[in-house]
Protein backbone atom coordinates (compact mmCIF):
# COMPACT_ATOMS: atom_id res chain seq x y z
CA UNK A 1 -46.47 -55.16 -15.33
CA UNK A 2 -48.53 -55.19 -18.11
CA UNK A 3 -47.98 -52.90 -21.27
CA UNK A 4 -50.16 -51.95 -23.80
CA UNK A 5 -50.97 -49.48 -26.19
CA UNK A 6 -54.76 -48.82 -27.04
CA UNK A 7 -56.99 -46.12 -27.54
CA UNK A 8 -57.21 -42.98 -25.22
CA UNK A 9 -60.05 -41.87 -22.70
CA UNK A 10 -60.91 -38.67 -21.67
CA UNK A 11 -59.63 -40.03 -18.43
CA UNK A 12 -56.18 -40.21 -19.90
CA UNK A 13 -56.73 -36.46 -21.35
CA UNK A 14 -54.62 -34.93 -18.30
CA UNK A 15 -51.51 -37.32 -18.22
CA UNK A 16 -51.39 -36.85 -21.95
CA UNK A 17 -51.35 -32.94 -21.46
CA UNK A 18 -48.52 -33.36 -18.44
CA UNK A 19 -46.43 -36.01 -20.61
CA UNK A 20 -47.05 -32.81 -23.83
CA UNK A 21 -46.00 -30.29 -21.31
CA UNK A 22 -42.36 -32.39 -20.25
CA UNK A 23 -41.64 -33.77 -23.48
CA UNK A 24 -42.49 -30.85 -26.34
CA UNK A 25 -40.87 -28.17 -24.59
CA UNK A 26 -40.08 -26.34 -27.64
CA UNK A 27 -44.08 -25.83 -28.48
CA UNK A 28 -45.81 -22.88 -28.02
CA UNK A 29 -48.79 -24.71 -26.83
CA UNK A 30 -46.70 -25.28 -24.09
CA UNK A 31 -46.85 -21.94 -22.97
CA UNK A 32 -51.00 -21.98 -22.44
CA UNK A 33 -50.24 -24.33 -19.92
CA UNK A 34 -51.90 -27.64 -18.92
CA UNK A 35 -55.32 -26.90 -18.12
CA UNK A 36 -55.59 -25.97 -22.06
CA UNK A 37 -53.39 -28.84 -22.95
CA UNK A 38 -55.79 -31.03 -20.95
CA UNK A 39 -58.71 -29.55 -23.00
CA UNK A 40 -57.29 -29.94 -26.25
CA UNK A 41 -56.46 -33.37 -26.12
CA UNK A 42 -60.21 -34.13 -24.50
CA UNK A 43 -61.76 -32.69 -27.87
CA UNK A 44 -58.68 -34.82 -29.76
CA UNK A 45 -59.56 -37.84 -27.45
CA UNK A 46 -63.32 -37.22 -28.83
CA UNK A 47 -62.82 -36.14 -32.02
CA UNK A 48 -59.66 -37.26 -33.71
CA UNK A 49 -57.38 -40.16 -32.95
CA UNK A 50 -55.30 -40.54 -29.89
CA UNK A 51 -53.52 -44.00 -28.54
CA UNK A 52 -51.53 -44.50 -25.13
CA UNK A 53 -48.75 -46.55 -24.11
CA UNK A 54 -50.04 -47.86 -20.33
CA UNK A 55 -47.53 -49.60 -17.97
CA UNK A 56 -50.27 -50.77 -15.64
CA UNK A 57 -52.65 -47.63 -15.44
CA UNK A 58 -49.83 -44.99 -16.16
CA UNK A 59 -49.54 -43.28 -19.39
CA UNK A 60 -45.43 -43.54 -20.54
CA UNK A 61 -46.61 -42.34 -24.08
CA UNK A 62 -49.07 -41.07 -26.34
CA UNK A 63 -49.80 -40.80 -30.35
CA UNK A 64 -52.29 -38.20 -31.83
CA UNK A 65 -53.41 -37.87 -35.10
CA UNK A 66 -55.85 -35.64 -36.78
CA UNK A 67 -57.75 -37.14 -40.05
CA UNK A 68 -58.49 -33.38 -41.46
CA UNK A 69 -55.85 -30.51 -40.18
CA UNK A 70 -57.52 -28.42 -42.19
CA UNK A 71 -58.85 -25.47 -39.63
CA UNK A 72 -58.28 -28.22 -36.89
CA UNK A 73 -57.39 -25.61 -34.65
CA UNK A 74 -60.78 -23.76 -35.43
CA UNK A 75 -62.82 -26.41 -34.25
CA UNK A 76 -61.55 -27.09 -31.10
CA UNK A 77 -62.26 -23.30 -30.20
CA UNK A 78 -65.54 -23.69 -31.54
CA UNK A 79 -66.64 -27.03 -29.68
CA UNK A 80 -64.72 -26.56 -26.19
CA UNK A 81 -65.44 -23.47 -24.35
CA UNK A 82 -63.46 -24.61 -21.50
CA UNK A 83 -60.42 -24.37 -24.00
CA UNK A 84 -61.19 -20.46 -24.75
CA UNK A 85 -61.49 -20.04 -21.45
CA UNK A 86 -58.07 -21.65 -20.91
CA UNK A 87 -56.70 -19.13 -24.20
CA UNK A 88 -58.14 -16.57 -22.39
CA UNK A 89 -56.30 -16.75 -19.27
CA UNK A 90 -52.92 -17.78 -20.69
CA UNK A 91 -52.55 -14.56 -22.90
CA UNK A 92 -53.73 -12.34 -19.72
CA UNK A 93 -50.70 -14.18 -18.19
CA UNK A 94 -48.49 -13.91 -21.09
CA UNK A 95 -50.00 -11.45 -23.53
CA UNK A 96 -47.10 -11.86 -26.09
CA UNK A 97 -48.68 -15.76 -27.12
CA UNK A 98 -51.49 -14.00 -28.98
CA UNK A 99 -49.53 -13.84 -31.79
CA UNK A 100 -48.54 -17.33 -31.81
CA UNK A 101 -52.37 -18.09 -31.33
CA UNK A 102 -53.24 -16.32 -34.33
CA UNK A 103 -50.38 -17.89 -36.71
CA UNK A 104 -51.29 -21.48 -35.23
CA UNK A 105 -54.80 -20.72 -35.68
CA UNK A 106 -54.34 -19.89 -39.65
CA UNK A 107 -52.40 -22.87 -39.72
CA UNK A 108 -50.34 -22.13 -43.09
CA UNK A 109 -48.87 -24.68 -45.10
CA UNK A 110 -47.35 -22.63 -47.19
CA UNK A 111 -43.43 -22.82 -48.69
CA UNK A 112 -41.37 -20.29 -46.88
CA UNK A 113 -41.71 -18.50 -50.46
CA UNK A 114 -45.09 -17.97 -49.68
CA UNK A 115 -46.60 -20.47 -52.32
CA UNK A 116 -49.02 -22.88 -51.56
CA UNK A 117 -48.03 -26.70 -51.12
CA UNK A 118 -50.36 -29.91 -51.80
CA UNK A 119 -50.09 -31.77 -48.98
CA UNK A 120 -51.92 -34.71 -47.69
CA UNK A 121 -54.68 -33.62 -45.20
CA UNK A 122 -53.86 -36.72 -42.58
CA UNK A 123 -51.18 -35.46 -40.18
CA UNK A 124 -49.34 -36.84 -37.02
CA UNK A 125 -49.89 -33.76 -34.54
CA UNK A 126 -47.83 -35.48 -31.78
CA UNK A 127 -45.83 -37.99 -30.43
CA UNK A 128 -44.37 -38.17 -26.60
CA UNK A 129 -42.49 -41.17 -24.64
CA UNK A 130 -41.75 -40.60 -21.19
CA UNK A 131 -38.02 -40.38 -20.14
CA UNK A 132 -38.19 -43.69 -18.65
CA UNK A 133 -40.02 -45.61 -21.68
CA UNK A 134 -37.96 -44.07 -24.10
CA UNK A 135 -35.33 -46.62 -24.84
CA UNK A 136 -37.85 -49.84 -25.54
CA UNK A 137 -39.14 -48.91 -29.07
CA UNK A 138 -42.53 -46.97 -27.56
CA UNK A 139 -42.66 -44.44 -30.07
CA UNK A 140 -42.29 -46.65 -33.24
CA UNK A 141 -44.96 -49.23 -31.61
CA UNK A 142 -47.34 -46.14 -31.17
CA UNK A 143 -46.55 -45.17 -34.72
CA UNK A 144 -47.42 -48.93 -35.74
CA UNK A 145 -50.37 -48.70 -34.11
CA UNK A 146 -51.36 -45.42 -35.29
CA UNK A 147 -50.87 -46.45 -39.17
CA UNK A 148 -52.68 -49.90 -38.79
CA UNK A 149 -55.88 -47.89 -38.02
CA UNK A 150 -55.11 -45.41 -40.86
CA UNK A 151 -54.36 -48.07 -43.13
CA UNK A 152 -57.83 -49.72 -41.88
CA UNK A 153 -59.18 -46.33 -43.38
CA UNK A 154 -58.01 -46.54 -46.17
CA UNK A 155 -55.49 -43.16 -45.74
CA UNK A 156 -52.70 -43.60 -48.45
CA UNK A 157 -50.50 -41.21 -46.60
CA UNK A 158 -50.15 -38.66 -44.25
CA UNK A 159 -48.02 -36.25 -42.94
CA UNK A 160 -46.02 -34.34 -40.09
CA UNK A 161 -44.28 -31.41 -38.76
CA UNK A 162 -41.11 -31.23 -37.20
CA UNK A 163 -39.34 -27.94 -35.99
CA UNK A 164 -35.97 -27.78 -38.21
CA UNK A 165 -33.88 -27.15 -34.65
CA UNK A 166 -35.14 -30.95 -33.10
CA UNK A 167 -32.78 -33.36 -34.45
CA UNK A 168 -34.09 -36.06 -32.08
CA UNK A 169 -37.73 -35.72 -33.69
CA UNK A 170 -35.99 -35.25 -37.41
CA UNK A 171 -33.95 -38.27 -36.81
CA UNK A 172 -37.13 -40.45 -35.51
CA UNK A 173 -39.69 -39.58 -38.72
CA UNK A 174 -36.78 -40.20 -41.31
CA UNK A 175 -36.02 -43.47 -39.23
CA UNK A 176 -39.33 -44.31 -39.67
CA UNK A 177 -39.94 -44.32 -43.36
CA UNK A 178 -41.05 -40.48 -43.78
CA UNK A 179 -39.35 -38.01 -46.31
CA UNK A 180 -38.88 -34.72 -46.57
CA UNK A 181 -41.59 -32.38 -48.69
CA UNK A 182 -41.27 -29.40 -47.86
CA UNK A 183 -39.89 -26.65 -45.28
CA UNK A 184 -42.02 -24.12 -43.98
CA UNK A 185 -42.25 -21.36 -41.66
CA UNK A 186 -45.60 -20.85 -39.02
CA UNK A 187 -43.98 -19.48 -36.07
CA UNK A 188 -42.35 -16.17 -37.06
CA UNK A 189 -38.49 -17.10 -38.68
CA UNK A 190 -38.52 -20.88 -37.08
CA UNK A 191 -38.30 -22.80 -39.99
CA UNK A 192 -40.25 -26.41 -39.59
CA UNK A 193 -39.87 -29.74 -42.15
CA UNK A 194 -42.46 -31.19 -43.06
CA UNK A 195 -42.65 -34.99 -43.61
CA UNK A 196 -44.82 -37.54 -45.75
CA UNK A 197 -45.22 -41.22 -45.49
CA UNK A 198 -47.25 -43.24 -47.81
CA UNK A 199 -48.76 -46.36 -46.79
CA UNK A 200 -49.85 -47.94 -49.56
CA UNK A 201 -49.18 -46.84 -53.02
């Protein structure tokens, strides 16, 4: 069966959200469910970068990657109204994720003392293998990938959160040649690391 890894189509936007959905179940975006995860990575698809790992025609694994995080969040609500729509429903569900919403919306990168942190504007936003693709070195050949086309941009580094609590994703980025900046806190007391790799000095 052939493999490959290449760049994603907004046909692959809803096996990307269902792969987000079983493999980041510690993310509140989880919790809007996967018509709004299928929305979000459309606009990423479109507007960002996004690579799959195919076996055939299934997606096993996906990279994304956002050149500007700054107020990324901000323009996905303002270019996908199917995503509001999606927002909208999900808090009528679960009315308690508005306040995630907003803090994820703000999208501080801030210490957890509250001051503010140069950091480099390039960031990994996620990274998901499927259960059974897990153990043939997908993830670091979607990372590979990912950086060749950064480094093709000329992007000298870039960054990436990782919830303190998720060893596995802790283990992988320090594995991988990221270090540690920074900790800081967006979701109420969860305390996240944040990592930077530099590709190029």
């Amino acid at each position: 069966m052939q493999q490959l890894v290449q760049f994603a189509s907004e046909k692959h936007a809803k096996p990307i959200a269902l792969l987000h959905y079983q493999g980041l179940n510690q993310s509140f975006l989880r919790e809007l469910g996967i018509p709004f995860l299928t929305s979000m990575y459309r606009f990423f698809i479109n507007h960002e970068l996004v690579y799959v790992y195919l076996e055939g025609e299934d997606v096993k694994g996906f990279i994304s990657a956002s050149l500007s995080t700054n107020k990324v969040m901000r323009r996905f609500i303002s270019k996908s109204p199917t995503g509001i729509v999606n927002i909208i429903i999900a808090v009528l569900k679960k009315p308690q994720l508005i306040k995630s919403i907003l803090e994820t919306y703000k999208s501080p990168h801030t210490e957890q003392s509250g001051a503010p942190i140069d950091l480099p504007s390039v960031e990994l936003l996620s990274i998901v293998v499927s259960d059974t693709a897990r153990q043939g070195g997908v993830g670091t050949q979607l990372l590979s990938v990912l950086e060749a086309e950064l480094q093709r941009l000329q992007v000298r580094k870039y960054k990436v959160v990782a919830g303190a609590k998720l060893i596995g994703a802790n283990r992988f980025y320090l594995k991988n040649g990221f270090v540690k900046a920074v900790e800081i806190v967006i979701h109420g007391d969860d305390v996240s690391n944040v990592y930077v790799k530099e590709l190029y000095r």
